[in-house]
C-alpha atoms as a PDB file:
ATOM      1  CA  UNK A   1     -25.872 -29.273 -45.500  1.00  0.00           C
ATOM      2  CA  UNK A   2     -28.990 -30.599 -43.509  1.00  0.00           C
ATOM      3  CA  UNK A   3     -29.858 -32.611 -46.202  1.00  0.00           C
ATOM      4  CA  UNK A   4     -26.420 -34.203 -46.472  1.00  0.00           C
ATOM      5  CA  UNK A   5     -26.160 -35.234 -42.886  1.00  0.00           C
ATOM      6  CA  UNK A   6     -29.828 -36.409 -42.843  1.00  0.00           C
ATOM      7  CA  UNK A   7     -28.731 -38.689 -45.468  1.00  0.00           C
ATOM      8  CA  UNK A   8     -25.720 -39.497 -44.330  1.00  0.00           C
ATOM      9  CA  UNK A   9     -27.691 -40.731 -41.085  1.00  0.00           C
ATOM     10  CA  UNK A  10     -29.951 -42.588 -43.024  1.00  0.00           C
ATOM     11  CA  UNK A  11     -27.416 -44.377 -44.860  1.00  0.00           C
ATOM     12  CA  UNK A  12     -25.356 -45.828 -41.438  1.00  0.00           C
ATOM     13  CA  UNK A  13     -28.916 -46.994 -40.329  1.00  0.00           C
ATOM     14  CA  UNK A  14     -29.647 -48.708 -43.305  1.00  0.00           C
ATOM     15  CA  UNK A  15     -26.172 -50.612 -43.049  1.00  0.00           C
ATOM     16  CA  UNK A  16     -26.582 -50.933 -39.370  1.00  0.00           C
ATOM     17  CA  UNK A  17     -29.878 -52.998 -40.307  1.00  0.00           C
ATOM     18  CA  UNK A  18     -28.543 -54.606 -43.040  1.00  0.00           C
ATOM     19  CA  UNK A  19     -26.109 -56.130 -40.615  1.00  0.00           C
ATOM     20  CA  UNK A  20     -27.891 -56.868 -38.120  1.00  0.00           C
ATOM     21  CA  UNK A  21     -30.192 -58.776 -40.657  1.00  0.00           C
ATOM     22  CA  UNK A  22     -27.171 -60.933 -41.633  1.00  0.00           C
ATOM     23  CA  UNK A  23     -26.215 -61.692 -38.815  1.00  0.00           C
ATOM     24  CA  UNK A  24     -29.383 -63.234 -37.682  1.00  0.00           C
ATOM     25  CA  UNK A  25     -29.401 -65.458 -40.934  1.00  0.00           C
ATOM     26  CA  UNK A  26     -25.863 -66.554 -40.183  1.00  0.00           C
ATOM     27  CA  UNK A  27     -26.817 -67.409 -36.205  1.00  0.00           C
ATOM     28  CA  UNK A  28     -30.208 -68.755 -37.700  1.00  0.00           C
ATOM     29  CA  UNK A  29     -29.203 -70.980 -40.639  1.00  0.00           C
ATOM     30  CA  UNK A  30     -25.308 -71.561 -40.461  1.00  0.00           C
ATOM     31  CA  UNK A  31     -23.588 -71.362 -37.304  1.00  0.00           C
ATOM     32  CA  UNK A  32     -24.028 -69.841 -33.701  1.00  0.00           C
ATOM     33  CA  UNK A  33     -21.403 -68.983 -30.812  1.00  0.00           C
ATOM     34  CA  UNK A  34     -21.411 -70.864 -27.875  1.00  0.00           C
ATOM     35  CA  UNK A  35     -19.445 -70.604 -24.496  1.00  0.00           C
ATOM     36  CA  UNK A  36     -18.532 -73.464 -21.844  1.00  0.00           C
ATOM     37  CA  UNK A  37     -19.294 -72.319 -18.373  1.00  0.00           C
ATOM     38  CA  UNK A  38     -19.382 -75.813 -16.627  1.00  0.00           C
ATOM     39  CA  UNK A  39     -16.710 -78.635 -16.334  1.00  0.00           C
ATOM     40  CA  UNK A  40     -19.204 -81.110 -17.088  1.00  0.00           C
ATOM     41  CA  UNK A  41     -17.588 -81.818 -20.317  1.00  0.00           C
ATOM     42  CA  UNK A  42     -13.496 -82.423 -19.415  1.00  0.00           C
ATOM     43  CA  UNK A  43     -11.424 -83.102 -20.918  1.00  0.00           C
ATOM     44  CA  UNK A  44     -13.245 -82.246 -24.295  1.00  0.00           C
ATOM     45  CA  UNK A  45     -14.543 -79.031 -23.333  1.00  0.00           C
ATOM     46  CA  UNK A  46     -13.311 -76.910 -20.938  1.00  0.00           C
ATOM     47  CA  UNK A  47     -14.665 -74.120 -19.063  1.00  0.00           C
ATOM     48  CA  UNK A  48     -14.068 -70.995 -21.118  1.00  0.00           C
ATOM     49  CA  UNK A  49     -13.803 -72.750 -24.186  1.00  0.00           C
ATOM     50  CA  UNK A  50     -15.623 -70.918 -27.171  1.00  0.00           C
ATOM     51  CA  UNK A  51     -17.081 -73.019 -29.865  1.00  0.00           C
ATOM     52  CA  UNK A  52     -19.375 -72.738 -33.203  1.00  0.00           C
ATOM     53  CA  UNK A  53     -21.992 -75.040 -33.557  1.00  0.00           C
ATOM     54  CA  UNK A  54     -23.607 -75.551 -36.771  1.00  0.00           C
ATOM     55  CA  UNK A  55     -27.253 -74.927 -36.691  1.00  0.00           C
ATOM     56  CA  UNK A  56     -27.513 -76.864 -39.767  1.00  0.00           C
ATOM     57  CA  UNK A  57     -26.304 -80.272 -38.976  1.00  0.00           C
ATOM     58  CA  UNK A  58     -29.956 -82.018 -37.815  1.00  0.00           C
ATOM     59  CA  UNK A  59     -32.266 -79.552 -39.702  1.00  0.00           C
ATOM     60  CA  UNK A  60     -34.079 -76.753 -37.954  1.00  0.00           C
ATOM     61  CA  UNK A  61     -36.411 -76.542 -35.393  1.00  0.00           C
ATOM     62  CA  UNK A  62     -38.164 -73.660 -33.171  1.00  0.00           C
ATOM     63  CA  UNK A  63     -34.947 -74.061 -30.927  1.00  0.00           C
ATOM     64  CA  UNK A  64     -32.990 -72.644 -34.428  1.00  0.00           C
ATOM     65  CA  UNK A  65     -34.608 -69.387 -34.263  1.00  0.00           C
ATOM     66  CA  UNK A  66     -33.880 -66.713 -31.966  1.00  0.00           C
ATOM     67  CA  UNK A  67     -35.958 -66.600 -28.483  1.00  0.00           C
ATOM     68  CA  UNK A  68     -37.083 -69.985 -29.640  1.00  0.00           C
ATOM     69  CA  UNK A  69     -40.023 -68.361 -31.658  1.00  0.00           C
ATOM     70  CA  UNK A  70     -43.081 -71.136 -31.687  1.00  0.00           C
ATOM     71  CA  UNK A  71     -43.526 -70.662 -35.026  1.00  0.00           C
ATOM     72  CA  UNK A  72     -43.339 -74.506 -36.619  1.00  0.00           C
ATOM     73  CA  UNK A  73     -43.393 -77.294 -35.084  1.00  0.00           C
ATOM     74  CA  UNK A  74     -41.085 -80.594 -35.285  1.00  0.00           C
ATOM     75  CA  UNK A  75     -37.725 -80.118 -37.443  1.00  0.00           C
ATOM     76  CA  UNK A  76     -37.163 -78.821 -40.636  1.00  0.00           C
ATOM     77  CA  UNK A  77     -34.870 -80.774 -43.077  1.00  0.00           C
ATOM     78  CA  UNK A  78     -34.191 -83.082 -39.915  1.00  0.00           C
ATOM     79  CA  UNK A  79     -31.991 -85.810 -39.675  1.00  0.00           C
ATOM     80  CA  UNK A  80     -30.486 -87.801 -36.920  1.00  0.00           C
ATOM     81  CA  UNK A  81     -26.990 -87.348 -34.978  1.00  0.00           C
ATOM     82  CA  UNK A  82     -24.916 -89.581 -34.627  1.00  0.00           C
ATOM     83  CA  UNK A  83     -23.250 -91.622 -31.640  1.00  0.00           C
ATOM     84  CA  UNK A  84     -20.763 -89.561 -30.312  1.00  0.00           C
ATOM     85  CA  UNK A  85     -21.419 -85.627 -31.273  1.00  0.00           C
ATOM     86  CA  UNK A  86     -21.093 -83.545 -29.358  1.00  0.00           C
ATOM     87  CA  UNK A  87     -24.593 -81.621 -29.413  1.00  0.00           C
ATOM     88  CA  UNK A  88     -26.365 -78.116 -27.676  1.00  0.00           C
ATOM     89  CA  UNK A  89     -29.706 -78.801 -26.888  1.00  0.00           C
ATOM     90  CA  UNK A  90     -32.243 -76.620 -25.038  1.00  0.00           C
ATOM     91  CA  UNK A  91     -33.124 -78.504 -21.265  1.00  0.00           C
ATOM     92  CA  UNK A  92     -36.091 -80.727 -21.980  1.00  0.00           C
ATOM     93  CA  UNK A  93     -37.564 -79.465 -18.511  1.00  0.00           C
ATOM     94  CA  UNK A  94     -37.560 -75.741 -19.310  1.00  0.00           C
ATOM     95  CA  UNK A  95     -37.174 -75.474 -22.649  1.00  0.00           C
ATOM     96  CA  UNK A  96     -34.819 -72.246 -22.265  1.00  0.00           C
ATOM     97  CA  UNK A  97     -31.676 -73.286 -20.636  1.00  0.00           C
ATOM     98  CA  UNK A  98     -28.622 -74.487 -23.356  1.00  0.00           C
ATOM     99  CA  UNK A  99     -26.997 -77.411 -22.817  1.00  0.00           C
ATOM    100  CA  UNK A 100     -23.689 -79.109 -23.706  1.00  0.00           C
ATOM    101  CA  UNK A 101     -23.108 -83.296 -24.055  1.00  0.00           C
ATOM    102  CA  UNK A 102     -22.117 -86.545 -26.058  1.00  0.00           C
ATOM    103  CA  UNK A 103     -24.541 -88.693 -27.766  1.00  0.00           C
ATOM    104  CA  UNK A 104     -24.380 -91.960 -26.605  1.00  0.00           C
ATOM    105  CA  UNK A 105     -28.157 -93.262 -27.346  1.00  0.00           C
ATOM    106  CA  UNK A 106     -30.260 -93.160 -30.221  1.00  0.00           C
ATOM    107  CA  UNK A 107     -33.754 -94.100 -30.741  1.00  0.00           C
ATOM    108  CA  UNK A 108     -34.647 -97.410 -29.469  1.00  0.00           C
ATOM    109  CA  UNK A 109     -31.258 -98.136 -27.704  1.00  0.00           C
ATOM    110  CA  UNK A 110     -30.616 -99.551 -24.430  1.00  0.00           C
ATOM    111  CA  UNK A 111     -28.221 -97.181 -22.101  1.00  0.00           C
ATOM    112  CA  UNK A 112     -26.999 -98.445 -19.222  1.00  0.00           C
ATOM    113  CA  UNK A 113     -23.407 -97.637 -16.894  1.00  0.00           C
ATOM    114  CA  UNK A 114     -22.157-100.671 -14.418  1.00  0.00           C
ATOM    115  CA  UNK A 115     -19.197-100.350 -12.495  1.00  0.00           C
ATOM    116  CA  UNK A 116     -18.190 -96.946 -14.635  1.00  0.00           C
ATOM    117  CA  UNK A 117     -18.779 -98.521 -17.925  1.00  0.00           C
ATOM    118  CA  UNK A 118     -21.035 -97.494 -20.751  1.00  0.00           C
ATOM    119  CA  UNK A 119     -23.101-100.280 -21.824  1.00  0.00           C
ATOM    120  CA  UNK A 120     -25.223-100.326 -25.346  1.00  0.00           C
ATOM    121  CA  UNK A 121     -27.785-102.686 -26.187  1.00  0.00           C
ATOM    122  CA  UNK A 122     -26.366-105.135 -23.647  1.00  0.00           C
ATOM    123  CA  UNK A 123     -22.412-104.510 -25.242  1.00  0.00           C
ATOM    124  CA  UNK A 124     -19.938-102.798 -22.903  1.00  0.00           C
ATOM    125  CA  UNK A 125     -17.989-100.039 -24.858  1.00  0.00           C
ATOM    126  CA  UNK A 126     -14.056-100.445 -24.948  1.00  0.00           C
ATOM    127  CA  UNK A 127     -12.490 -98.090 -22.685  1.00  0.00           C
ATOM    128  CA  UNK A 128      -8.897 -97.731 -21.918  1.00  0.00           C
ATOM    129  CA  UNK A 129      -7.203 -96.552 -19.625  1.00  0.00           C
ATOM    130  CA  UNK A 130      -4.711 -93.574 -20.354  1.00  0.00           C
ATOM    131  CA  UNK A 131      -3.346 -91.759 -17.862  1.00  0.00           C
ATOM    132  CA  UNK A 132      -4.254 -89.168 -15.299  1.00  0.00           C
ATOM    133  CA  UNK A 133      -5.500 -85.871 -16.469  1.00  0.00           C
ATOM    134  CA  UNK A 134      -4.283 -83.062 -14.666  1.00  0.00           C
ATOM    135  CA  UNK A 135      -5.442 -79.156 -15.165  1.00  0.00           C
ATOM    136  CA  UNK A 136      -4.293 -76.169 -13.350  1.00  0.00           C
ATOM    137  CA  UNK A 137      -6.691 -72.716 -13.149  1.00  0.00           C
ATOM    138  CA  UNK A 138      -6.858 -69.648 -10.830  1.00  0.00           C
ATOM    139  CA  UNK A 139      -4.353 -72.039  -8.344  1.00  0.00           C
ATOM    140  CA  UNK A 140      -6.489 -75.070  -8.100  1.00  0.00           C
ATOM    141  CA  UNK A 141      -5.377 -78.180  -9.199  1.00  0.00           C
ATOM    142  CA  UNK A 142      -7.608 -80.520 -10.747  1.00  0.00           C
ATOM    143  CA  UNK A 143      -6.870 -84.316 -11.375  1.00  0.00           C
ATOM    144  CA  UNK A 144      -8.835 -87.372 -12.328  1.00  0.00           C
ATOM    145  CA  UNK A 145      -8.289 -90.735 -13.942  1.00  0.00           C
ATOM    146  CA  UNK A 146      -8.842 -90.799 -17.819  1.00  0.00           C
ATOM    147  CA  UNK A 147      -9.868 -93.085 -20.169  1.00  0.00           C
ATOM    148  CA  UNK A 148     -10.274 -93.480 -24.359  1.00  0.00           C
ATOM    149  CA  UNK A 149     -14.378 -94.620 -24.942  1.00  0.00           C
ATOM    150  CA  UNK A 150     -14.675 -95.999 -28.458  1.00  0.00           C
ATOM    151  CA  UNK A 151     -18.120 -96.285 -29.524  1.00  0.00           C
ATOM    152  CA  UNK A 152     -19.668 -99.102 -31.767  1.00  0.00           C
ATOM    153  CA  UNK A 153     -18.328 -97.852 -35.533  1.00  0.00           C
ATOM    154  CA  UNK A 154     -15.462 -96.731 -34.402  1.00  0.00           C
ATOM    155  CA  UNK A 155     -16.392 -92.786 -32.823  1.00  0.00           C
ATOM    156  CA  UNK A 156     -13.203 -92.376 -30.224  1.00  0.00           C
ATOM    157  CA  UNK A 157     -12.927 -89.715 -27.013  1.00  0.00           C
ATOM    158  CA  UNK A 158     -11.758 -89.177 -23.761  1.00  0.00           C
ATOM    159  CA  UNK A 159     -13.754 -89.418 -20.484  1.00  0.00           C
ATOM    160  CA  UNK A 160     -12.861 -89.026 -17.081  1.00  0.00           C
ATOM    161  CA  UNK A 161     -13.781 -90.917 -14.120  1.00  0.00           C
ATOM    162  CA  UNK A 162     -13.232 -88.856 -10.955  1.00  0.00           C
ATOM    163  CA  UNK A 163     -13.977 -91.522  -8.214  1.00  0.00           C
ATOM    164  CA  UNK A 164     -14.624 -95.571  -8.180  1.00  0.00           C
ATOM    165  CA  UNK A 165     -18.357 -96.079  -7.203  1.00  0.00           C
ATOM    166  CA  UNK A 166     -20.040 -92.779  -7.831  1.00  0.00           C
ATOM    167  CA  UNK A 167     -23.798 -92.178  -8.120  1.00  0.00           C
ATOM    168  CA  UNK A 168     -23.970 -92.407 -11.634  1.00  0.00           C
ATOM    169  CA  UNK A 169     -21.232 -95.656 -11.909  1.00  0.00           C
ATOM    170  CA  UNK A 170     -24.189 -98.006 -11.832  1.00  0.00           C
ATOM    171  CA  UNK A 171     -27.712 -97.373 -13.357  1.00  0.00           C
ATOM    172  CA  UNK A 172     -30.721 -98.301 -14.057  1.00  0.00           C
ATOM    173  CA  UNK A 173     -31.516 -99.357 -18.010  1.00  0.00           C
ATOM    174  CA  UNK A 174     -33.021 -96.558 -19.984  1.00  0.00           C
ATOM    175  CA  UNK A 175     -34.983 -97.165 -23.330  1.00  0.00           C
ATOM    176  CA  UNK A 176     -34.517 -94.492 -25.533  1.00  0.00           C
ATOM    177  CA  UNK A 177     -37.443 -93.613 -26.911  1.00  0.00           C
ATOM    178  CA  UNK A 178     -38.884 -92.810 -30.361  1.00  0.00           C
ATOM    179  CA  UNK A 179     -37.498 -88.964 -31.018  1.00  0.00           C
ATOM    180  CA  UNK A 180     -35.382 -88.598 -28.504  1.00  0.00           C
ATOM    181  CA  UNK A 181     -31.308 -89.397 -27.818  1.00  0.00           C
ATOM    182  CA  UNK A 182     -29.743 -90.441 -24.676  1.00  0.00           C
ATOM    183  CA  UNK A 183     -26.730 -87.682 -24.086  1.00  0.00           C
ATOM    184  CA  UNK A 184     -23.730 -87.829 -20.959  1.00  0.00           C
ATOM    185  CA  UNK A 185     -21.092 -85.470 -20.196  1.00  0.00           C
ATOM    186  CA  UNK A 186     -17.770 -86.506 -20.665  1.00  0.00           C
ATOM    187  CA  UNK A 187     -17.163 -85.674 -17.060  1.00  0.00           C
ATOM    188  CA  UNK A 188     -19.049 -88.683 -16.162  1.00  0.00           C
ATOM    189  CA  UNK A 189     -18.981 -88.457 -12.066  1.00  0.00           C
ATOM    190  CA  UNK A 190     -20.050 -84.553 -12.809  1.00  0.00           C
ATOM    191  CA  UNK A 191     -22.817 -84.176 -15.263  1.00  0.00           C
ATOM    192  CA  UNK A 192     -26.256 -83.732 -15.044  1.00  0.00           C
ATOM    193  CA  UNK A 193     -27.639 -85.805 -18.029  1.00  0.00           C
ATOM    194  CA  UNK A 194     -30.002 -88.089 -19.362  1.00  0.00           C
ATOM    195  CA  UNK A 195     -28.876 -90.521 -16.398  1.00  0.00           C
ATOM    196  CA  UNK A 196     -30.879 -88.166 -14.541  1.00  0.00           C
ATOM    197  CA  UNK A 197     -34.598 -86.560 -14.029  1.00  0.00           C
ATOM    198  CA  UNK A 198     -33.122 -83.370 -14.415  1.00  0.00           C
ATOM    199  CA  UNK A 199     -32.697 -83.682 -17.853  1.00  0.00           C
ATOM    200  CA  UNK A 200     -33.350 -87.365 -19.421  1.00  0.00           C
ATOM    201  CA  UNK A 201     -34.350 -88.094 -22.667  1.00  0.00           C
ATOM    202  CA  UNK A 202     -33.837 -85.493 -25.200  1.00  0.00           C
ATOM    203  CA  UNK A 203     -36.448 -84.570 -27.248  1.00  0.00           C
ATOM    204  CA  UNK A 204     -34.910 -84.352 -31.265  1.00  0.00           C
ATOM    205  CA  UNK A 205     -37.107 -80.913 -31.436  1.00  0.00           C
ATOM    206  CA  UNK A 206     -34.683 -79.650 -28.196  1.00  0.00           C
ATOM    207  CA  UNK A 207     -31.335 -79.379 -30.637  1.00  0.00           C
ATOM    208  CA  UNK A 208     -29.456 -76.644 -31.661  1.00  0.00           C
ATOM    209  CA  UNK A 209     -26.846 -77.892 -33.239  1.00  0.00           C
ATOM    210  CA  UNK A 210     -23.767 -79.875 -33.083  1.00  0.00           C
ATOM    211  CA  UNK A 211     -20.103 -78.362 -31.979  1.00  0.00           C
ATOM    212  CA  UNK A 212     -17.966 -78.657 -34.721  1.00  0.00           C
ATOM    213  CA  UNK A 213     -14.702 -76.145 -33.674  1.00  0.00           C
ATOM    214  CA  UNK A 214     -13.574 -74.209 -30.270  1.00  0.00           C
ATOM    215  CA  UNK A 215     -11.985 -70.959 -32.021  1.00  0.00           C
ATOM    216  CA  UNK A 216     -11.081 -69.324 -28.435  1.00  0.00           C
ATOM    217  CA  UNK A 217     -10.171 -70.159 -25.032  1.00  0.00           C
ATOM    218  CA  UNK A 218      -8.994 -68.557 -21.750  1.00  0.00           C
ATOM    219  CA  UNK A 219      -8.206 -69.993 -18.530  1.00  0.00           C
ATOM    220  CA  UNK A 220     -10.458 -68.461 -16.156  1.00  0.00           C
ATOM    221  CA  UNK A 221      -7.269 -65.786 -14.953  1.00  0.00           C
ATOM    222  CA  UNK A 222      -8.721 -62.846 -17.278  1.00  0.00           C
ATOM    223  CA  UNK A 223     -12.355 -61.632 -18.070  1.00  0.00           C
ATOM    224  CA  UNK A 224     -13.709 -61.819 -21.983  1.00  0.00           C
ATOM    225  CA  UNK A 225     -13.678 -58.065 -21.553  1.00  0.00           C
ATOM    226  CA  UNK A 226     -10.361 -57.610 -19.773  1.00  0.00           C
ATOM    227  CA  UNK A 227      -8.229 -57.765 -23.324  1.00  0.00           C
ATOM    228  CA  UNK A 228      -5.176 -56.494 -21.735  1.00  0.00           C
ATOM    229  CA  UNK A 229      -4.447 -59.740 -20.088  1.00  0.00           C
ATOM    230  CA  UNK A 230      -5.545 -62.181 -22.599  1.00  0.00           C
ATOM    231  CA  UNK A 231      -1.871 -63.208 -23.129  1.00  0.00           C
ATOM    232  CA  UNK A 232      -1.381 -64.758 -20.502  1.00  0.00           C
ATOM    233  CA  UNK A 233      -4.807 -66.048 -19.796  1.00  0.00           C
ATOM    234  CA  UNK A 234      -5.592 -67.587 -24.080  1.00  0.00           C
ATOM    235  CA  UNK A 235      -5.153 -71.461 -24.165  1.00  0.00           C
ATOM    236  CA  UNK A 236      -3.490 -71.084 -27.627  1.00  0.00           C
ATOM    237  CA  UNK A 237      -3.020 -74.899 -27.832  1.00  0.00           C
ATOM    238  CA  UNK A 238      -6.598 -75.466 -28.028  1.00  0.00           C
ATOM    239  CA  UNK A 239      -7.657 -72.496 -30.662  1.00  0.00           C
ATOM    240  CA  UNK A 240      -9.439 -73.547 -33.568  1.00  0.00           C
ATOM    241  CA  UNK A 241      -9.286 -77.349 -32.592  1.00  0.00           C
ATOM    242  CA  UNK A 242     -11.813 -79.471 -33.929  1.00  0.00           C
ATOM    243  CA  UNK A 243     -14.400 -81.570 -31.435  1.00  0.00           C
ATOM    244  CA  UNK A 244     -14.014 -84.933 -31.530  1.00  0.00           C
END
């Protein structure tokens, strides 16, 4: 009888590490969870949005593996994004911290904003004007102006622009330099990106991945954990949605 339970022990242990071992090579190689706890990217993302990112997309780096493990340098397999993914990059300045924006500049582009518009390379991107976008969560009302950005070959979101004459409406040129990207939230008078010190240039080594589809959302009125209220508190419109 010992020697049955002893092996039955053995066996759930083995399967526990067998799956356990999977699912690193899944987070690893394929695709990784991600959560949205900032409003930085409205009306895209929205806080408590859950996404996958694929790991896969621009190769591998040390940022791929878990703990970011130093164990190669540079990327694996790499290859560029493209204007307008959305990416998750580890924070140039710390190296730890994830992070969630748009890419607007590549390597050897000129970024600029005047008067609220993105400029590249000298060219002002079209934006439209749309309508107001309203959201309502935990009895707060939230409204700004928002606009459809369409990028040069044709990559089309939404922005929103919370107040004429912010801090970032008018900057400075930045040259984006070799291996790195120029990224902005889509929240553009709330989002600390590459228009500022606190993050800047992204280094191509820094990405994780780019979002590819939110499969879960709640709207702030119910806890992950609190599954009793999720009815009332999912976002059903926006499950499994693919990011533009």
């Amino acid at each position: 009888m010992s020697e049955r339970k002893s092996g039955g022990l053995r066996e759930t242990i083995r399967t526990i590490v067998y799956a356990v071992a999977i699912a690193l090579v899944i987070r690893t190689l394929a695709f990784e969870p991600f959560n949205i706890p900032s409003g930085s990217m409205k009306p895209t993302l929205l806080i408590g949005d859950y996404l996958f990112v694929s790991k896969y997309a621009y190769g591998y780096s040390r940022h791929s593996l878990p703990f970011s493990l130093p164990l190669f340098e540079g990327r694996l397999f790499g290859s560029l994004p493209e204007r307008g993914d959305v990416v998750v990059f580890k924070l140039p300045s710390d190296n730890r911290t994830d992070y969630i924006k748009r890419v607007v500049g590549l390597p050897g582009d000129r970024i600029q904003v005047r008067d609220g518009v993105l400029y590249i390379n000298g060219e002002p991107v079209q934006r439209e004007y749309v309508g107001e976008f309203v959201e309502e969560s935990s009895g707060r009302r939230f409204r700004a102006r928002m606009y459809r950005e369409t990028l040069p070959g044709g990559r089309s979101y939404y922005t929103l622009d919370l107040t004429p004459q912010s801090r970032f409406d008018n900057t400075r040129v930045f040259e984006v330099p070799p291996g790195h990207i120029f990224v902005m939230g889509d929240n553009r008078d709330n989002s600390l990106d590459s228009r500022t010190p606190h993050v800047g240039f992204v280094p191509l080594e820094n990405l994780i991945g780019r979002a590819e589809i939110l499969f879960f959302s709640i709207n702030g009125e119910a806890s992950w954990w609190q599954v009793w209220r999720w009815p009332w508190a999912i976002r059903y419109d926006r499950l499994f949605m693919a990011i533009e």
